[in-house]
Protein backbone atom coordinates (compact mmCIF):
# COMPACT_ATOMS: atom_id res chain seq x y z
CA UNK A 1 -85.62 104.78 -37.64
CA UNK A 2 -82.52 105.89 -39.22
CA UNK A 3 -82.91 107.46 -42.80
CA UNK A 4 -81.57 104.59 -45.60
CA UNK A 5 -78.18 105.57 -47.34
CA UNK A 6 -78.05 106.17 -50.96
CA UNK A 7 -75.87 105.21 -53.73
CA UNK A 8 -75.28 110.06 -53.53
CA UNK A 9 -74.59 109.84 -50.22
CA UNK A 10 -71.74 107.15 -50.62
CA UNK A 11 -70.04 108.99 -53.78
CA UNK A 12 -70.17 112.22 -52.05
CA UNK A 13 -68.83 111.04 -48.82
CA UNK A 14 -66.33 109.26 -51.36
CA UNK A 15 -65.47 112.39 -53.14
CA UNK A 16 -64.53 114.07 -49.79
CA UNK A 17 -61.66 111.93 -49.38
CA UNK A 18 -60.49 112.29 -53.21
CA UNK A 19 -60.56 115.49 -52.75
CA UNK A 20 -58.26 114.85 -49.29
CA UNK A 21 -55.95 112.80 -51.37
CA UNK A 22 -55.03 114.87 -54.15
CA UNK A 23 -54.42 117.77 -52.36
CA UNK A 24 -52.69 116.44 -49.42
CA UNK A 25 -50.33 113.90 -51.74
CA UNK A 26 -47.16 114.86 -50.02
CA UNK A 27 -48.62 114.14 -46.36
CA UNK A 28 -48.99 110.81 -44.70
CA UNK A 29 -51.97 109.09 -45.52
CA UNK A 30 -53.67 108.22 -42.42
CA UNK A 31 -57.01 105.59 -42.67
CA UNK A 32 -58.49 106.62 -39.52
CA UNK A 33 -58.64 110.53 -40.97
CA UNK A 34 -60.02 109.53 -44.42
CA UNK A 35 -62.92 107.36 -42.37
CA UNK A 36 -64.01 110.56 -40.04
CA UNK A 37 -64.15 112.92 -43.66
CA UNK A 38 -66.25 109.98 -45.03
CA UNK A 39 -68.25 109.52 -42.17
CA UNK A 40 -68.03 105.91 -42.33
CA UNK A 41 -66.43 103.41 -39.10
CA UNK A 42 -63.35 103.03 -39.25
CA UNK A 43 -63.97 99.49 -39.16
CA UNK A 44 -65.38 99.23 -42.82
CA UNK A 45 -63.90 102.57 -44.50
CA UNK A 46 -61.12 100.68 -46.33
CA UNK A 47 -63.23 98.15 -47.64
CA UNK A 48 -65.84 100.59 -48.93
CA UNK A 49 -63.38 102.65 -50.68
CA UNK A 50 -61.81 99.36 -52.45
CA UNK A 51 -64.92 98.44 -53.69
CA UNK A 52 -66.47 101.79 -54.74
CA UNK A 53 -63.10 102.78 -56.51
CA UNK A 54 -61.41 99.63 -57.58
CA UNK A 55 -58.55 99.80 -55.71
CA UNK A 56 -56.93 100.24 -51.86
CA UNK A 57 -56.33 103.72 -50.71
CA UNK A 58 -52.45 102.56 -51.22
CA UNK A 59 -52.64 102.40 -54.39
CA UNK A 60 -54.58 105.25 -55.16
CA UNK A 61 -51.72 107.12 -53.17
CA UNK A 62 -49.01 105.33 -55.25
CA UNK A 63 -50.33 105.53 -58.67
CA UNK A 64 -51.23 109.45 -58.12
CA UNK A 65 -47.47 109.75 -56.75
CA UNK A 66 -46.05 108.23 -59.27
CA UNK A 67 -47.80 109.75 -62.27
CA UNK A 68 -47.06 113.32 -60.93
CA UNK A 69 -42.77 111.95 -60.59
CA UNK A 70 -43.49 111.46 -64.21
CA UNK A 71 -44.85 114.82 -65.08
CA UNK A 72 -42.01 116.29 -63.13
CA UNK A 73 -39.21 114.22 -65.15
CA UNK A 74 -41.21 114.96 -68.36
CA UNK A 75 -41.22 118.58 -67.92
CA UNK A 76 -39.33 120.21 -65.10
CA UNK A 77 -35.50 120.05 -64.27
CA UNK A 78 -35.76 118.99 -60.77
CA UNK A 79 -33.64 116.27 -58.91
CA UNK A 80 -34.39 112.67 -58.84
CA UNK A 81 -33.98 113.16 -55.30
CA UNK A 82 -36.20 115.85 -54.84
CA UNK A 83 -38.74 114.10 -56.92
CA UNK A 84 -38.35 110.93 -55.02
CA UNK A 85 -38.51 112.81 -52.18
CA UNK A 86 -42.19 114.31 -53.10
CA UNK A 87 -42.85 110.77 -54.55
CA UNK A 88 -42.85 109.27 -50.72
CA UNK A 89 -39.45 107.33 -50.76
CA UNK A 90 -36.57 108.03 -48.33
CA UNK A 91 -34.10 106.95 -51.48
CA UNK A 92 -33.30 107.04 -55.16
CA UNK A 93 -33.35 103.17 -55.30
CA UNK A 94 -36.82 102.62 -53.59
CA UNK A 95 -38.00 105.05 -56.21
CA UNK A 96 -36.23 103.94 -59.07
CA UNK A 97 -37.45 100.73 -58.17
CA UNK A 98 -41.20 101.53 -57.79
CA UNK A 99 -40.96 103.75 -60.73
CA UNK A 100 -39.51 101.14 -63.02
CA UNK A 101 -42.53 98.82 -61.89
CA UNK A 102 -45.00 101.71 -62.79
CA UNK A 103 -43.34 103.16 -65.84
CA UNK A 104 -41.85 100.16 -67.43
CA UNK A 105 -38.08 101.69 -67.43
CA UNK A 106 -35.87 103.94 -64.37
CA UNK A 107 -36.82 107.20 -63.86
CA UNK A 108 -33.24 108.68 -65.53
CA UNK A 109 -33.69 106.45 -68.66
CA UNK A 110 -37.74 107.93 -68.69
CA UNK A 111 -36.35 111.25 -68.73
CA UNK A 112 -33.79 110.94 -71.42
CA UNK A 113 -35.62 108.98 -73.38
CA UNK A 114 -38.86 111.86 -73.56
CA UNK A 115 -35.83 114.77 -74.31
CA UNK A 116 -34.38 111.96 -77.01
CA UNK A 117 -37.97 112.53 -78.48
CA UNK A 118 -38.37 115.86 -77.88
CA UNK A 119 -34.94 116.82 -79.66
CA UNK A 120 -35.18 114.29 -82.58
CA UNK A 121 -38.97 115.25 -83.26
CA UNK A 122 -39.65 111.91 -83.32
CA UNK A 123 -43.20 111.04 -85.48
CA UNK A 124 -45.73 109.26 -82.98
CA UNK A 125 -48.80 108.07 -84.97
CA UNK A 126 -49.93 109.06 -87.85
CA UNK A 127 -53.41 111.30 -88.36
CA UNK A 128 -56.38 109.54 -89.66
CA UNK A 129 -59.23 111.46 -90.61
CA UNK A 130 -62.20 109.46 -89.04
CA UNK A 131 -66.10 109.58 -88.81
CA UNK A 132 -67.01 109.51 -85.33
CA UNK A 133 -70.29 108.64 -83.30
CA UNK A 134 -71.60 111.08 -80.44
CA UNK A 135 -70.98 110.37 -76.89
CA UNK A 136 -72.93 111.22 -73.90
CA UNK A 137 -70.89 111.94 -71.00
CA UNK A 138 -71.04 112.36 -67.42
CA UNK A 139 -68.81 116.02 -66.41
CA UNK A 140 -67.29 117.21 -63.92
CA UNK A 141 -65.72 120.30 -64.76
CA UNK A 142 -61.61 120.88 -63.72
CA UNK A 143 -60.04 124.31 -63.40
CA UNK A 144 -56.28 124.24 -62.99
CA UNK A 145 -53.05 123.21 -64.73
CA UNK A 146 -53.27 120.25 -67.13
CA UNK A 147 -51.20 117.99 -65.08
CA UNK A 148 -53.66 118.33 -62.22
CA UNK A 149 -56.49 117.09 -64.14
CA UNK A 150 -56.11 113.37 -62.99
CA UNK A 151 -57.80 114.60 -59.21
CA UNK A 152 -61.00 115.87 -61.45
CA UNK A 153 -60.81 112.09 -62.97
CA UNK A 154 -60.44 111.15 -59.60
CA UNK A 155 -63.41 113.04 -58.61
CA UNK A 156 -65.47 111.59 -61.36
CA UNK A 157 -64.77 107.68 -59.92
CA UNK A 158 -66.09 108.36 -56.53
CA UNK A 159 -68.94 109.66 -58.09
CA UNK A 160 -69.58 106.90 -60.16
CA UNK A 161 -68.26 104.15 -58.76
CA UNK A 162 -70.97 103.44 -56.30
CA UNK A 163 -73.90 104.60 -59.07
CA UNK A 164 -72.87 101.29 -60.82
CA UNK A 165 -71.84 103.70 -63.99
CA UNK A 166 -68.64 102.58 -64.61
CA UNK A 167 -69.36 99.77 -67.08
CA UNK A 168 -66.65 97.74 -68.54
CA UNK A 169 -67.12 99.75 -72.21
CA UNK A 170 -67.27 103.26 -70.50
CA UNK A 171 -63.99 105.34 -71.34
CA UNK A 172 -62.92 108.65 -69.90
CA UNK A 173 -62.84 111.68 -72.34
CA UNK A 174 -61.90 115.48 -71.60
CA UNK A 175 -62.42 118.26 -73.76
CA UNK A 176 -60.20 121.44 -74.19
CA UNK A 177 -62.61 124.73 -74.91
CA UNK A 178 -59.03 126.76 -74.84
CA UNK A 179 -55.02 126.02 -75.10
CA UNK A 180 -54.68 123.77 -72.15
CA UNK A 181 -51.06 123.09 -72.86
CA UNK A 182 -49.89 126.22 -71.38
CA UNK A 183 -50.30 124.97 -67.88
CA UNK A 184 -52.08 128.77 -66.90
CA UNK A 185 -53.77 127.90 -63.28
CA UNK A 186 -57.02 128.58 -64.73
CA UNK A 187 -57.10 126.31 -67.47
CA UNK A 188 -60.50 125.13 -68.19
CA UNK A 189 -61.24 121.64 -69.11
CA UNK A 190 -64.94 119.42 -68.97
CA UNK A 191 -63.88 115.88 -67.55
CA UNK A 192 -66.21 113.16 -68.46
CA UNK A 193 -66.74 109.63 -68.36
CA UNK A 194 -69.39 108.13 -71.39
CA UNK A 195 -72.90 106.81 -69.70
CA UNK A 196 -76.19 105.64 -70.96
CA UNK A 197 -79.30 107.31 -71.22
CA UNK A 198 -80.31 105.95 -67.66
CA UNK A 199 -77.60 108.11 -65.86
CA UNK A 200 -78.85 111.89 -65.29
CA UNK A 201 -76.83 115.07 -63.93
CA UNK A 202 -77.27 116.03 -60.73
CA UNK A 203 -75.76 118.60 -58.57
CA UNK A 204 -72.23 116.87 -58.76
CA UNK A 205 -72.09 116.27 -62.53
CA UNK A 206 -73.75 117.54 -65.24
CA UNK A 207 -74.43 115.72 -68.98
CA UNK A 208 -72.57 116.94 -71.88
CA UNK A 209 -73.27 115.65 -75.53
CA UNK A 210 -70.03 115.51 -77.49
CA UNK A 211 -71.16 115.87 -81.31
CA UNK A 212 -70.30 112.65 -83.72
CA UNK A 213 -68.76 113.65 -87.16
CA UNK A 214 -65.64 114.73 -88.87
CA UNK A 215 -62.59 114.48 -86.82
CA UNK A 216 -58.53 114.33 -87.32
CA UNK A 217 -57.42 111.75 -84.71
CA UNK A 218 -53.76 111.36 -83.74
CA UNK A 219 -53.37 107.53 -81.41
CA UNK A 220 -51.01 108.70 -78.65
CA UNK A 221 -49.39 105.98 -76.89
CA UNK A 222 -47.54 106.12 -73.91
CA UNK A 223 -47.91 108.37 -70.52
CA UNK A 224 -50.08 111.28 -70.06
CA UNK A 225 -47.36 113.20 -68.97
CA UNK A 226 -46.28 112.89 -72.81
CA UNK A 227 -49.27 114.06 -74.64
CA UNK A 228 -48.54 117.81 -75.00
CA UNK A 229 -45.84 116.57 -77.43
CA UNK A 230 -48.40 114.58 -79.46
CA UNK A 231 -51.16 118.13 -79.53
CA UNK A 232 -47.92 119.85 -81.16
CA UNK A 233 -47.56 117.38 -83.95
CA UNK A 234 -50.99 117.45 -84.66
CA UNK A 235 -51.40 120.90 -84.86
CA UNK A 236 -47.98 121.40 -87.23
CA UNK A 237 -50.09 118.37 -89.56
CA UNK A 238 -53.34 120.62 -89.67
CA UNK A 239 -51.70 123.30 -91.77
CA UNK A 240 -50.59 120.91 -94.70
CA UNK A 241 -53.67 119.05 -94.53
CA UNK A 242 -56.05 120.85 -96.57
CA UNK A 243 -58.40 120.96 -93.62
CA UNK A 244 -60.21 123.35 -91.07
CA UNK A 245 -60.93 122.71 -87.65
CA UNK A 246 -64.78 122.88 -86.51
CA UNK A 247 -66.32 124.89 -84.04
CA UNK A 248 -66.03 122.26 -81.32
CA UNK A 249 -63.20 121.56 -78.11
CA UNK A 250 -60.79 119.07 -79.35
CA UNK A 251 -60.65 116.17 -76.93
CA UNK A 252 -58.84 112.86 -75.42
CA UNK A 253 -60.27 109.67 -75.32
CA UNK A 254 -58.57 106.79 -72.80
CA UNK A 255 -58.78 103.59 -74.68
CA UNK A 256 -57.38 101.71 -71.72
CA UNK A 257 -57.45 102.24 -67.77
CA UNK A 258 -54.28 103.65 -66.26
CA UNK A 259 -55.39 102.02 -62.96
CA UNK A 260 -54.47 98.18 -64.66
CA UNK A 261 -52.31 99.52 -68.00
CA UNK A 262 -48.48 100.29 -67.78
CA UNK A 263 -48.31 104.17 -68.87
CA UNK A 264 -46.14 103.16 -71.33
CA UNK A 265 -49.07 101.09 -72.73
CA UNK A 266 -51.78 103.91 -72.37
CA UNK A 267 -53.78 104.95 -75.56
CA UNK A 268 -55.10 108.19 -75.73
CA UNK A 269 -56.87 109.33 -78.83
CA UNK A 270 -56.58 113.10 -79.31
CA UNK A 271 -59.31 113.97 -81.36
CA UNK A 272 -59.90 117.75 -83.26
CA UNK A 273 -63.15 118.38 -85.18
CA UNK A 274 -62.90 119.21 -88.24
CA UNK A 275 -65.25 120.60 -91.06
């Protein structure tokens, strides 16, 4: 008699080809490959992986594609071509197009728009000084530049999805322990998602209590690939402020889910503890 499957064995098997996608984003995505690494039929693998993760392999594909082209406008000087190119689009209108859909405006007018920001030192939100409650959180621990963390994230779904732990209130959160912004390939950063008491670590994750209390928040909205702007103006308001930070990583929280919210509708509280 065949041993019964669990809900591990499906978000490990499902982590396998996460893992596949991120690092093999500028390849063909081929259905029948992901299905062997998960060890499922090919008959079923798609529908299993739309269920457990909320959405087709496609769109995983696309959305991780996409949000990458907008790191690399954000922050690098390369082509629109060569970004479409590494994007998956054999022209600068199919991308411009899919972009625009994504991102709410062209890729160009993105572009200008974040160095019309950058150069006029634009004022985002401003900081509130709030009283927050603690959070327990299921980890997964990412080492690597900043703008890779969205595989660890990634990571973290497959293992929850099929655990049932990704309830409607849960948010994602990751916490800094150093100066992630410098994009040094061993950045450290604790990737987390917030779960009850009935979820326990195991040998994938492990539970991390983030302390309630003092904290200067800063309400970012807009893409991820836009946040290191929005960590500089916090940290130019917390010598004027009268405050000290604690003893404690500072952290995001994602108020909304970038798999159903328009980047340029994400909210990401950044959020520094503070004595």
């Amino acid at each position: 008699m065949p041993k019964p499957i669990t809900s591990e064995d499906y978000s490990r098997r499902l982590q396998r080809v996460v893992a596949h996608i991120t690092t093999h984003l500028d390849e063909p995505i081929d259905l029948a490959r992901l299905a062997e690494i998960a060890c499922f039929s090919p008959y079923h693998f798609h529908r299993i992986y739309r269920t457990c993760m909320g959405e087709t392999v496609g769109e995983t594909v696309s959305r991780q594609r996409l949000t990458r082209a907008a790191t690399e406008l954000a922050r690098t000087s390369r082509s629109l071509a060569e970004i479409a190119r590494r994007a998956g689009y054999g022209s600068d209108a199919a991308f411009s197009r899919a972009f625009s859909a994504a991102h709410g405006r062209p890729p160009l007018e993105f572009r200008k728009a974040h160095l019309r920001r950058m150069e006029s030192g634009e004022s985002l939100m401003p900081v509130e000084i709030q009283n927050r409650a603690p959070m327990r959180l299921a980890t997964i621990e990412h080492q690597g530049p900043y703008a890779e963390i969205g595989r660890t994230f990634e990571m973290l779904t497959a293992w929850a999805g099929p655990r049932g732990a990704l309830k409607p209130e849960a948010v994602g959160v990751a916490l800094y322990p150093g100066d992630h912004t410098c994009e040094a390939a061993d950045s450290r950063a604790i990737v987390g998602v917030t779960v009850g008491p009935e979820i326990a670590g195991d040998e994938t994750v492990s539970i991390y209590e983030v302390p309630g209390g003092r904290h200067a928040v800063l309400l970012h909205r807009g893409p991820y690939a836009e946040l290191p702007r929005s960590y500089d103006e916090l940290f130019a308001w917390l010598p004027t402020s009268g405050e000290e930070p604690g003893d404690a990583p500072v952290f995001e929280v994602n108020l909304n889910n970038p798999r159903d919210t328009s980047p340029a509708d994400l909210l990401t509280e950044i959020c520094l503890p503070i004595r």
